[in-house]
PDB file of N, CA and C in Angstrom:
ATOM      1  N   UNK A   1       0.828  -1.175   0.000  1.00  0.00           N
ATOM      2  CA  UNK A   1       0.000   0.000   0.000  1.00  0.00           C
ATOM      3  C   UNK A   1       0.881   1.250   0.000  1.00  0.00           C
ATOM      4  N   UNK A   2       0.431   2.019  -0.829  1.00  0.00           N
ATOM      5  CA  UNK A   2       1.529   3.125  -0.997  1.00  0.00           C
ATOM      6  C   UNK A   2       0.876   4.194  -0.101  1.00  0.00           C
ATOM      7  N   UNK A   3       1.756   5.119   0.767  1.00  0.00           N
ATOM      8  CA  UNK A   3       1.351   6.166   1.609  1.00  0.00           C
ATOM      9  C   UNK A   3       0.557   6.898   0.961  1.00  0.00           C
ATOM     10  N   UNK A   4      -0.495   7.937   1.671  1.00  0.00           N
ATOM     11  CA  UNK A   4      -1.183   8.718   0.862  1.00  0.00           C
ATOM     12  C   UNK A   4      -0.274  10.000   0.516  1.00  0.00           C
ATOM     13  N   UNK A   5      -0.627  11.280  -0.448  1.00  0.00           N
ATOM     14  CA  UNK A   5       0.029  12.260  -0.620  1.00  0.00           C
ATOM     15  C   UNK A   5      -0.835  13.490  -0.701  1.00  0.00           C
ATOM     16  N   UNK A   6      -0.545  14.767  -0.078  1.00  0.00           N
ATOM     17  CA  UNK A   6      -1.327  15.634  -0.337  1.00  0.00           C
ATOM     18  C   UNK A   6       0.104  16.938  -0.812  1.00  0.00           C
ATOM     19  N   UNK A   7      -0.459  17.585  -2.046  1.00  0.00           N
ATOM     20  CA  UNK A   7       0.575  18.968  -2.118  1.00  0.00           C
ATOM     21  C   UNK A   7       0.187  20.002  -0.843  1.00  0.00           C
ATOM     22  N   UNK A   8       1.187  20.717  -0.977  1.00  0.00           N
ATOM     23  CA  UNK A   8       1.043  22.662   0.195  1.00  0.00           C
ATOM     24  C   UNK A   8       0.033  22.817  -0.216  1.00  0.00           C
ATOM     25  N   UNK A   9      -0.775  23.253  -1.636  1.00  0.00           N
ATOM     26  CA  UNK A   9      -1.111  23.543  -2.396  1.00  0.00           C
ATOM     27  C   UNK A   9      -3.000  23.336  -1.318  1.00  0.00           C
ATOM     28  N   UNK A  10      -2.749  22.037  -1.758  1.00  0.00           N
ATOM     29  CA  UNK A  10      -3.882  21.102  -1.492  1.00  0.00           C
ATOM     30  C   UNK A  10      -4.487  21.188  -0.022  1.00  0.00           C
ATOM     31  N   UNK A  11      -2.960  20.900   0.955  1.00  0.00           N
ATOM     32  CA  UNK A  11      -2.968  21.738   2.526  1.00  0.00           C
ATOM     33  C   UNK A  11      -3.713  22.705   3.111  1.00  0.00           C
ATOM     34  N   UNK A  12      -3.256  23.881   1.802  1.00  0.00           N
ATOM     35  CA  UNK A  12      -3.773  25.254   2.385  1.00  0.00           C
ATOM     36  C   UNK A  12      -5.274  25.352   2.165  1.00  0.00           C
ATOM     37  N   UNK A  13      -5.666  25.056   0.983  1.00  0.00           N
ATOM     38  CA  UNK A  13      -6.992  24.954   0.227  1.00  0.00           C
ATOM     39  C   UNK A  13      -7.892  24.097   1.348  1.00  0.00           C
ATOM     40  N   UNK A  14      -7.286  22.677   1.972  1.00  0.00           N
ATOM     41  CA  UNK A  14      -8.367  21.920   1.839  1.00  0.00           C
ATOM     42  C   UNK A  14      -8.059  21.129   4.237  1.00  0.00           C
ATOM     43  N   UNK A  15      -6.991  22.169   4.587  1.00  0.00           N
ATOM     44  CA  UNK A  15      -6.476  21.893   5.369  1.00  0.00           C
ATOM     45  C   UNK A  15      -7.431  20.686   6.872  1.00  0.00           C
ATOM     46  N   UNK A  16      -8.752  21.128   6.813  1.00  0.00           N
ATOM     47  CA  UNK A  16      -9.545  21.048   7.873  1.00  0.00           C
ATOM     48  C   UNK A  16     -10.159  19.489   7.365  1.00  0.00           C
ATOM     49  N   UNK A  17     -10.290  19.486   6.008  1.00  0.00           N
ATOM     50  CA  UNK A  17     -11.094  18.051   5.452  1.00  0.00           C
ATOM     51  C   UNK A  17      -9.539  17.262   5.610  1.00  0.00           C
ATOM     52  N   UNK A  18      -8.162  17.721   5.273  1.00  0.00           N
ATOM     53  CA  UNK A  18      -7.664  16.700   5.119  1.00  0.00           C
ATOM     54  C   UNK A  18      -6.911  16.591   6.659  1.00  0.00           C
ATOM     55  N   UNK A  19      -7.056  17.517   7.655  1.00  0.00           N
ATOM     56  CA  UNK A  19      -6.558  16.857   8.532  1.00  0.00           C
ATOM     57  C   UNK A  19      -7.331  15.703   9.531  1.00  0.00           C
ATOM     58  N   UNK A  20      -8.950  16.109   8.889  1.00  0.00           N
ATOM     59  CA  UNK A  20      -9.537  15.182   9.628  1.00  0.00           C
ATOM     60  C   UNK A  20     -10.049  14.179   8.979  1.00  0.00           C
ATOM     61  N   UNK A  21      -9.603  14.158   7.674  1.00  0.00           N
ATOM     62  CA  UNK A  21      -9.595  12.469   7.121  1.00  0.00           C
ATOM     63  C   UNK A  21      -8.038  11.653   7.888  1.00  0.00           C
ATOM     64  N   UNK A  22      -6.805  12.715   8.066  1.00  0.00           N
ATOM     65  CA  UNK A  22      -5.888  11.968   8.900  1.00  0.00           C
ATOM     66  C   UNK A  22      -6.248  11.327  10.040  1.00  0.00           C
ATOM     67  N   UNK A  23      -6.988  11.461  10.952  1.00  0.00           N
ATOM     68  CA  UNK A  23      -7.495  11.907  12.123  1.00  0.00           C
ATOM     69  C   UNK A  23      -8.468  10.614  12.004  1.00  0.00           C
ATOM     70  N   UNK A  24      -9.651  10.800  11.262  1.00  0.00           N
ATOM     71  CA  UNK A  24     -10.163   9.304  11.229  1.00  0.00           C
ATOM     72  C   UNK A  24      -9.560   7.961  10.353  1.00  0.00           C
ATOM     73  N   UNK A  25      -8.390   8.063   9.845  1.00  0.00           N
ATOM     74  CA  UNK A  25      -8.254   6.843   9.429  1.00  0.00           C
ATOM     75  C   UNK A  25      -7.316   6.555  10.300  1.00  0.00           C
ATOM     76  N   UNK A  26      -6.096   7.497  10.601  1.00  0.00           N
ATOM     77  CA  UNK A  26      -4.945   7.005  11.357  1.00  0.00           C
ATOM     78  C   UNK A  26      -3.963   6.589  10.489  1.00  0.00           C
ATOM     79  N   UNK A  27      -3.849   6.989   9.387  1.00  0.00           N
ATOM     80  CA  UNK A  27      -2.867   6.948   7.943  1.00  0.00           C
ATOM     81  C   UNK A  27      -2.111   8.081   7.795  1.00  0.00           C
ATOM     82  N   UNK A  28      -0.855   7.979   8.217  1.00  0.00           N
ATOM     83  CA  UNK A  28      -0.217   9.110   7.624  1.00  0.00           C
ATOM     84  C   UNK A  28      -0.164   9.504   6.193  1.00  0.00           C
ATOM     85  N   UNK A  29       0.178  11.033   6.304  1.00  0.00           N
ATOM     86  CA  UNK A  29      -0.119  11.925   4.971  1.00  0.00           C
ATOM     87  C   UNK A  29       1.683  12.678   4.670  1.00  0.00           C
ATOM     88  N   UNK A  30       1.448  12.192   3.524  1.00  0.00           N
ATOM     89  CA  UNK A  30       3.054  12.823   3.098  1.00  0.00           C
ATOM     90  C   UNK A  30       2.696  13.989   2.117  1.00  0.00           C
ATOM     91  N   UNK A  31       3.167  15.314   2.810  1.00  0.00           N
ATOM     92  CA  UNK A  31       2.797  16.259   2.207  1.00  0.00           C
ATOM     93  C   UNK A  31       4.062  16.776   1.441  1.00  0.00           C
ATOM     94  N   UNK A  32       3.870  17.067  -0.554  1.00  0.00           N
ATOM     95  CA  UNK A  32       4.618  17.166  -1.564  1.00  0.00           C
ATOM     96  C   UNK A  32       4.962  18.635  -1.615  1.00  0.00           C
ATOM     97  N   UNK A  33       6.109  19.342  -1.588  1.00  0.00           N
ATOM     98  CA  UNK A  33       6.097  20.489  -2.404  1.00  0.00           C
ATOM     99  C   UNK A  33       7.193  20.458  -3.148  1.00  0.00           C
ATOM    100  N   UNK A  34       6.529  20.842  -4.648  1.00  0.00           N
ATOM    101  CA  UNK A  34       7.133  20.865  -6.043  1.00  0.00           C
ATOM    102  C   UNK A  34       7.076  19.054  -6.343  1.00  0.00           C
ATOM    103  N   UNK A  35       6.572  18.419  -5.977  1.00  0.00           N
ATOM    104  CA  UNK A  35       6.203  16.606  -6.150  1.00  0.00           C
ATOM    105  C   UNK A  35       7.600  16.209  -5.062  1.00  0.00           C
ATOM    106  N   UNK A  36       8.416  16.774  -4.072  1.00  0.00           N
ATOM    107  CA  UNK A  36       9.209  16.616  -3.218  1.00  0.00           C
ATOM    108  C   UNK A  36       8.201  15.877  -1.531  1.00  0.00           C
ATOM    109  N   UNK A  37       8.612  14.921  -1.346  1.00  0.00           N
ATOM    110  CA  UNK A  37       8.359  15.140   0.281  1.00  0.00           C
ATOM    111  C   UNK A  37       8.977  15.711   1.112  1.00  0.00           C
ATOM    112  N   UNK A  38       8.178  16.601   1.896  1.00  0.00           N
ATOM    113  CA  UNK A  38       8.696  17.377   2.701  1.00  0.00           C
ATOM    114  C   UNK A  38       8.482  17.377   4.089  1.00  0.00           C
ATOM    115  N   UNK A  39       6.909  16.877   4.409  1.00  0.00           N
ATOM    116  CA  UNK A  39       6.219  16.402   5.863  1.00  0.00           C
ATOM    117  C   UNK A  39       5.496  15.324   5.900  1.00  0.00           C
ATOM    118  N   UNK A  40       5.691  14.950   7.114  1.00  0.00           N
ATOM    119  CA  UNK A  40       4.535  13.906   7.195  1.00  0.00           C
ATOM    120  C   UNK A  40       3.510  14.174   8.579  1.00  0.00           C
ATOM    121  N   UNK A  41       2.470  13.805   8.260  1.00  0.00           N
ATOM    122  CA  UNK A  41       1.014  14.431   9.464  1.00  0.00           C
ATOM    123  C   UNK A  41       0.791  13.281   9.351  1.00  0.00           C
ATOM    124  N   UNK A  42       0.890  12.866  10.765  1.00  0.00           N
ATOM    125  CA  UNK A  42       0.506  11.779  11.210  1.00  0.00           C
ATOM    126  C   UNK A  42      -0.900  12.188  12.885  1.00  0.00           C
ATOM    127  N   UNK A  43      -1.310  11.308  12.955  1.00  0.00           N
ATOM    128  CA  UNK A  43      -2.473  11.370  14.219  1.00  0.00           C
ATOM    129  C   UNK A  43      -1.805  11.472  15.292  1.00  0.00           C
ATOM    130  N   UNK A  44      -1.885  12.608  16.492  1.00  0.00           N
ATOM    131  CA  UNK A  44      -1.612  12.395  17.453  1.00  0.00           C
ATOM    132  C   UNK A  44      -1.131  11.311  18.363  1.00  0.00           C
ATOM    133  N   UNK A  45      -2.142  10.569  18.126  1.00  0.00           N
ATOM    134  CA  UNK A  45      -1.965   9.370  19.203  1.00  0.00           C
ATOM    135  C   UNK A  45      -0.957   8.346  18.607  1.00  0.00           C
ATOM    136  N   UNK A  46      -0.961   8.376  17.028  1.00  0.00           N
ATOM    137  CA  UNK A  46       0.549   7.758  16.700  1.00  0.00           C
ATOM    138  C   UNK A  46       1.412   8.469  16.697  1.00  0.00           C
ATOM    139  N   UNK A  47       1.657   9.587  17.269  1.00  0.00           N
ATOM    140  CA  UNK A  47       3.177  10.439  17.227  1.00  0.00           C
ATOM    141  C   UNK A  47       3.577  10.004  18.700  1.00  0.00           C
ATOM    142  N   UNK A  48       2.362  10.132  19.537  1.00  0.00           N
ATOM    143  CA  UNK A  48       2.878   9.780  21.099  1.00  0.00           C
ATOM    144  C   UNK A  48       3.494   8.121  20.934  1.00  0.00           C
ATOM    145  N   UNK A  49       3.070   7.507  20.026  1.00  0.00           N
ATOM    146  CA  UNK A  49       2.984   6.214  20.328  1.00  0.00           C
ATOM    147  C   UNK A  49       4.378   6.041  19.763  1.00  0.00           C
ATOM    148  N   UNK A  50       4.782   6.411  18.569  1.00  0.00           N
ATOM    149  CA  UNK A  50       6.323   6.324  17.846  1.00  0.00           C
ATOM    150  C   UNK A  50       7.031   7.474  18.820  1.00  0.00           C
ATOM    151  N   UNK A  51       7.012   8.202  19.864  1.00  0.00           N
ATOM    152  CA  UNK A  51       7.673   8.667  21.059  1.00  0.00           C
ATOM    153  C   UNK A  51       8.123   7.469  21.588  1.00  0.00           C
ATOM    154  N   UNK A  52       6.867   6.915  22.406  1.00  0.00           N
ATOM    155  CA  UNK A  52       6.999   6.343  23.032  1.00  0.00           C
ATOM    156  C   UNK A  52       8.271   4.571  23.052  1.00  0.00           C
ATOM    157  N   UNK A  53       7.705   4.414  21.301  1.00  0.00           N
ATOM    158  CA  UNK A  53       8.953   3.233  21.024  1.00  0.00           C
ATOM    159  C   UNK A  53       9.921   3.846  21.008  1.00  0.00           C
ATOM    160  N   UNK A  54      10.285   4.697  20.742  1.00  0.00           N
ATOM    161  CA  UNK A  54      11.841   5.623  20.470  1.00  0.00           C
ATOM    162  C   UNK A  54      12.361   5.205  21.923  1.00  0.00           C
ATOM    163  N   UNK A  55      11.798   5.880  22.844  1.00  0.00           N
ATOM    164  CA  UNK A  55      12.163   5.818  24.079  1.00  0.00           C
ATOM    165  C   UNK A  55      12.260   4.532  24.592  1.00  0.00           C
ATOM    166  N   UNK A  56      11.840   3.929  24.634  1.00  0.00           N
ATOM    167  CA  UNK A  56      11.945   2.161  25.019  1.00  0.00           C
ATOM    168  C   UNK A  56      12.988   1.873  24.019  1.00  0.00           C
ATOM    169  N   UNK A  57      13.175   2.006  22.823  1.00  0.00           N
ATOM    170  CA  UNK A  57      14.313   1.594  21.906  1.00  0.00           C
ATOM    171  C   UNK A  57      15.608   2.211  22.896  1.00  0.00           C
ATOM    172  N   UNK A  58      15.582   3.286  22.893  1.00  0.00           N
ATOM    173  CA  UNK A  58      16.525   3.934  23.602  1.00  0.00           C
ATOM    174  C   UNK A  58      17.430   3.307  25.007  1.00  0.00           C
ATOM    175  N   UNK A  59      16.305   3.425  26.044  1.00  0.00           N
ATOM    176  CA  UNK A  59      16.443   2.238  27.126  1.00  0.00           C
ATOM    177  C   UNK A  59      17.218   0.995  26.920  1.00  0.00           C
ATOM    178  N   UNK A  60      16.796   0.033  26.357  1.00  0.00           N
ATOM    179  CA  UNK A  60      17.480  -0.729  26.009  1.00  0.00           C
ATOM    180  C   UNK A  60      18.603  -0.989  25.537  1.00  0.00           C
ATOM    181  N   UNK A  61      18.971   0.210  24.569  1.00  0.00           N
ATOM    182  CA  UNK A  61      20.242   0.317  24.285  1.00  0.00           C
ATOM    183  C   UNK A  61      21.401   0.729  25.432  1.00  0.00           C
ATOM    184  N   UNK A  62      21.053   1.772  26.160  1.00  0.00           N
ATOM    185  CA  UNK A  62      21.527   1.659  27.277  1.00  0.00           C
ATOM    186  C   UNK A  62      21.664   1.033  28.217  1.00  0.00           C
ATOM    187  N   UNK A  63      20.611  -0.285  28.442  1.00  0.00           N
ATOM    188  CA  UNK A  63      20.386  -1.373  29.356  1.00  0.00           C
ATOM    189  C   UNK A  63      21.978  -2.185  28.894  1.00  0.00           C
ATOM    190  N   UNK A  64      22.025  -2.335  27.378  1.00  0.00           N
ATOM    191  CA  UNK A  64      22.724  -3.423  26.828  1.00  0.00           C
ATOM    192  C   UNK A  64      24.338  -2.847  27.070  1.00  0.00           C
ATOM    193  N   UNK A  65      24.640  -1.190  26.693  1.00  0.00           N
ATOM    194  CA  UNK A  65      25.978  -1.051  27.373  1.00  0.00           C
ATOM    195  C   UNK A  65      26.279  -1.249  28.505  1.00  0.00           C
ATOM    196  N   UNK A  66      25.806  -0.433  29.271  1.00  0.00           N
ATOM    197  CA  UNK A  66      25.734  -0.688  31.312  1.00  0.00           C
ATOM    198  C   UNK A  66      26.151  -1.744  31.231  1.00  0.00           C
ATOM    199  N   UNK A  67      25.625  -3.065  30.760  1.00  0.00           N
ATOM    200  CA  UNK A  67      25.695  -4.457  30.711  1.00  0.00           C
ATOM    201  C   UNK A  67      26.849  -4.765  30.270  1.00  0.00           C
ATOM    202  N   UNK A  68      26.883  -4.253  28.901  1.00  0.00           N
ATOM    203  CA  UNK A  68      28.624  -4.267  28.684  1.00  0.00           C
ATOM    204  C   UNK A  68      29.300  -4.107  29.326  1.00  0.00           C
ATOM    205  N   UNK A  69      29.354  -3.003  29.805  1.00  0.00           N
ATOM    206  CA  UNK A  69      30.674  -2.287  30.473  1.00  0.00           C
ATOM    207  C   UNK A  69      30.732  -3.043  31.909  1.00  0.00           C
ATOM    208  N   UNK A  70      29.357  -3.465  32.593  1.00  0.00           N
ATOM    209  CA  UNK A  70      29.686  -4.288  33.495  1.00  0.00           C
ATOM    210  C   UNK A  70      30.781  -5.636  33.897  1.00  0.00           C
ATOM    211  N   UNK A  71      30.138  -6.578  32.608  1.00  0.00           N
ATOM    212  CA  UNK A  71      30.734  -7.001  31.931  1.00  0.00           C
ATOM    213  C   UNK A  71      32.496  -7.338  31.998  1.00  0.00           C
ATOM    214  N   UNK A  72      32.728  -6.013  30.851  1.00  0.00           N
ATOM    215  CA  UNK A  72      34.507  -5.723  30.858  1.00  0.00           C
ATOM    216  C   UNK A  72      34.975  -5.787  31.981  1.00  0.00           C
ATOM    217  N   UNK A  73      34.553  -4.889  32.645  1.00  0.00           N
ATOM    218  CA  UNK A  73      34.911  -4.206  34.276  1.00  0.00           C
ATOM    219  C   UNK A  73      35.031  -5.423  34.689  1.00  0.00           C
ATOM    220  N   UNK A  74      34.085  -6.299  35.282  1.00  0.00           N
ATOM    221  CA  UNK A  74      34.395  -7.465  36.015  1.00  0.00           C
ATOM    222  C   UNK A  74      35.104  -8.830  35.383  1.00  0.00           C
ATOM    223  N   UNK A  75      35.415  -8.612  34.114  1.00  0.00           N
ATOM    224  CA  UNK A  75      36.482  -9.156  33.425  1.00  0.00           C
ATOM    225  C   UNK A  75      38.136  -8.831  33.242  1.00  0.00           C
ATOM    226  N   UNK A  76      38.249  -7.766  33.893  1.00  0.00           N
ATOM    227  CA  UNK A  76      39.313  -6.749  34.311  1.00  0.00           C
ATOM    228  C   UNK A  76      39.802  -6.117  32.771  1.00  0.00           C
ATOM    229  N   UNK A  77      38.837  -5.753  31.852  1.00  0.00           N
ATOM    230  CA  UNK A  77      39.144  -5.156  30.217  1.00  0.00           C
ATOM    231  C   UNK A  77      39.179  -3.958  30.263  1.00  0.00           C
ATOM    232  N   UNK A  78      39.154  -3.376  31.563  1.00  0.00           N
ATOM    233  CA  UNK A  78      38.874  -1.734  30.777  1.00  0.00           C
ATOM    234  C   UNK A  78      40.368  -1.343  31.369  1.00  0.00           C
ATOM    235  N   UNK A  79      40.703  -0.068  30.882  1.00  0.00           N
ATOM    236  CA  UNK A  79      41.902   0.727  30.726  1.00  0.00           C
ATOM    237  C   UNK A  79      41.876   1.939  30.819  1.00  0.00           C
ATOM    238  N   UNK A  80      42.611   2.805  32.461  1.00  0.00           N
ATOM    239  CA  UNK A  80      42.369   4.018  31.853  1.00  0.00           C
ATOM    240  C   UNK A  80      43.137   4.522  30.798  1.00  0.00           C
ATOM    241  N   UNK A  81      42.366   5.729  30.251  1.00  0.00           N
ATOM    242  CA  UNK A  81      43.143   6.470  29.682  1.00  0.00           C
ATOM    243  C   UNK A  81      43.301   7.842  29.818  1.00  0.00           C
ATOM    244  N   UNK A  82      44.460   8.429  29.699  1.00  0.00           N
ATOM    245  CA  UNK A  82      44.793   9.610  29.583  1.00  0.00           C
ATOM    246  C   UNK A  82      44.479  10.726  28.616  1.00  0.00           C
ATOM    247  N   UNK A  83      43.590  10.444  27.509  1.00  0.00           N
ATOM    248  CA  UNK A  83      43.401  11.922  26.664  1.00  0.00           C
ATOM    249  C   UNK A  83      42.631  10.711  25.883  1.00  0.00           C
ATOM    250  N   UNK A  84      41.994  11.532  24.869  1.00  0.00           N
ATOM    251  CA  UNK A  84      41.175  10.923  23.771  1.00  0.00           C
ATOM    252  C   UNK A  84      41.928  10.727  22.619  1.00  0.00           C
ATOM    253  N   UNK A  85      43.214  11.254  22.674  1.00  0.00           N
ATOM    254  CA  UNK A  85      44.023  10.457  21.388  1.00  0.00           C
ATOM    255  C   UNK A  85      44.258   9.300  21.457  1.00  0.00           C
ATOM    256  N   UNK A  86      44.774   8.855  23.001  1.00  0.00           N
ATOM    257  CA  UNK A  86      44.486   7.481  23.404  1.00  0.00           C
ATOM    258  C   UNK A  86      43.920   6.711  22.886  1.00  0.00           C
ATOM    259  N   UNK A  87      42.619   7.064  22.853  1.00  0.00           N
ATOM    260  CA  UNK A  87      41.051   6.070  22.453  1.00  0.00           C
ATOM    261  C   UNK A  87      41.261   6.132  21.248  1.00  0.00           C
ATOM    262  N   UNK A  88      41.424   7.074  20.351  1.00  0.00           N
ATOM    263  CA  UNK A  88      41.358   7.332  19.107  1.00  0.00           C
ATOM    264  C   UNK A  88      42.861   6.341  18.542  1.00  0.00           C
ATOM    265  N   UNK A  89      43.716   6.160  19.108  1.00  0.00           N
ATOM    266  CA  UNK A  89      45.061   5.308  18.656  1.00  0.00           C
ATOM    267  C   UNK A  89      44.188   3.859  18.732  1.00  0.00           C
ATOM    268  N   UNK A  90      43.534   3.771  19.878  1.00  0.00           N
ATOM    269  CA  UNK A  90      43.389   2.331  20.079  1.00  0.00           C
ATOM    270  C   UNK A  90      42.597   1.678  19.037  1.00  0.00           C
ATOM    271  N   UNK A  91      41.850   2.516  18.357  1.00  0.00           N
ATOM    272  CA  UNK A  91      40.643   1.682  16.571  1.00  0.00           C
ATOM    273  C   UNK A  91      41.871   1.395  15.603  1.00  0.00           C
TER     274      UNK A  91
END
């Protein structure tokens, strides 16, 4: 299924019908200027909701270093270092 598309054009003209056809289907709208995408209008409650995975994506990723670094640490791998050229020699 291909996303829907509306031009600026179409936006300005028709703004109130097409934000509330967004609104009842829950389909994002990729809005064109010059046949370019430029935005996408999506429904509230899916913007909170793709927040909300971001943030749990996020978490986790941080769950999984902590974990790492726990990890090293109690494997005796880590090293200080003295400056960031250091780090940067060590890749």
């Amino acid at each position: 299924m291909f996303p829907k598309t509306a031009s600026v054009q179409q936006i300005q003209r028709q703004y109130r019908t097409i934000f509330d056809q967004v609104m009842k289907t829950k389909e994002p709208l990729i809005v064109l200027n010059n046949n370019k995408p430029e935005v996408v209008i999506i429904e509230i409650g899916q913007f909170q909701e793709l927040q909300l995975k971001a943030e749990k994506y996020e978490m986790e990723i941080v769950k999984q270093v902590i974990a790492g670094y726990k990890k090293e640490k109690a494997a005796g791998k880590l090293k200080k270092l003295n400056s960031i050229a250091e780090l940067i020699d060590e890749n």
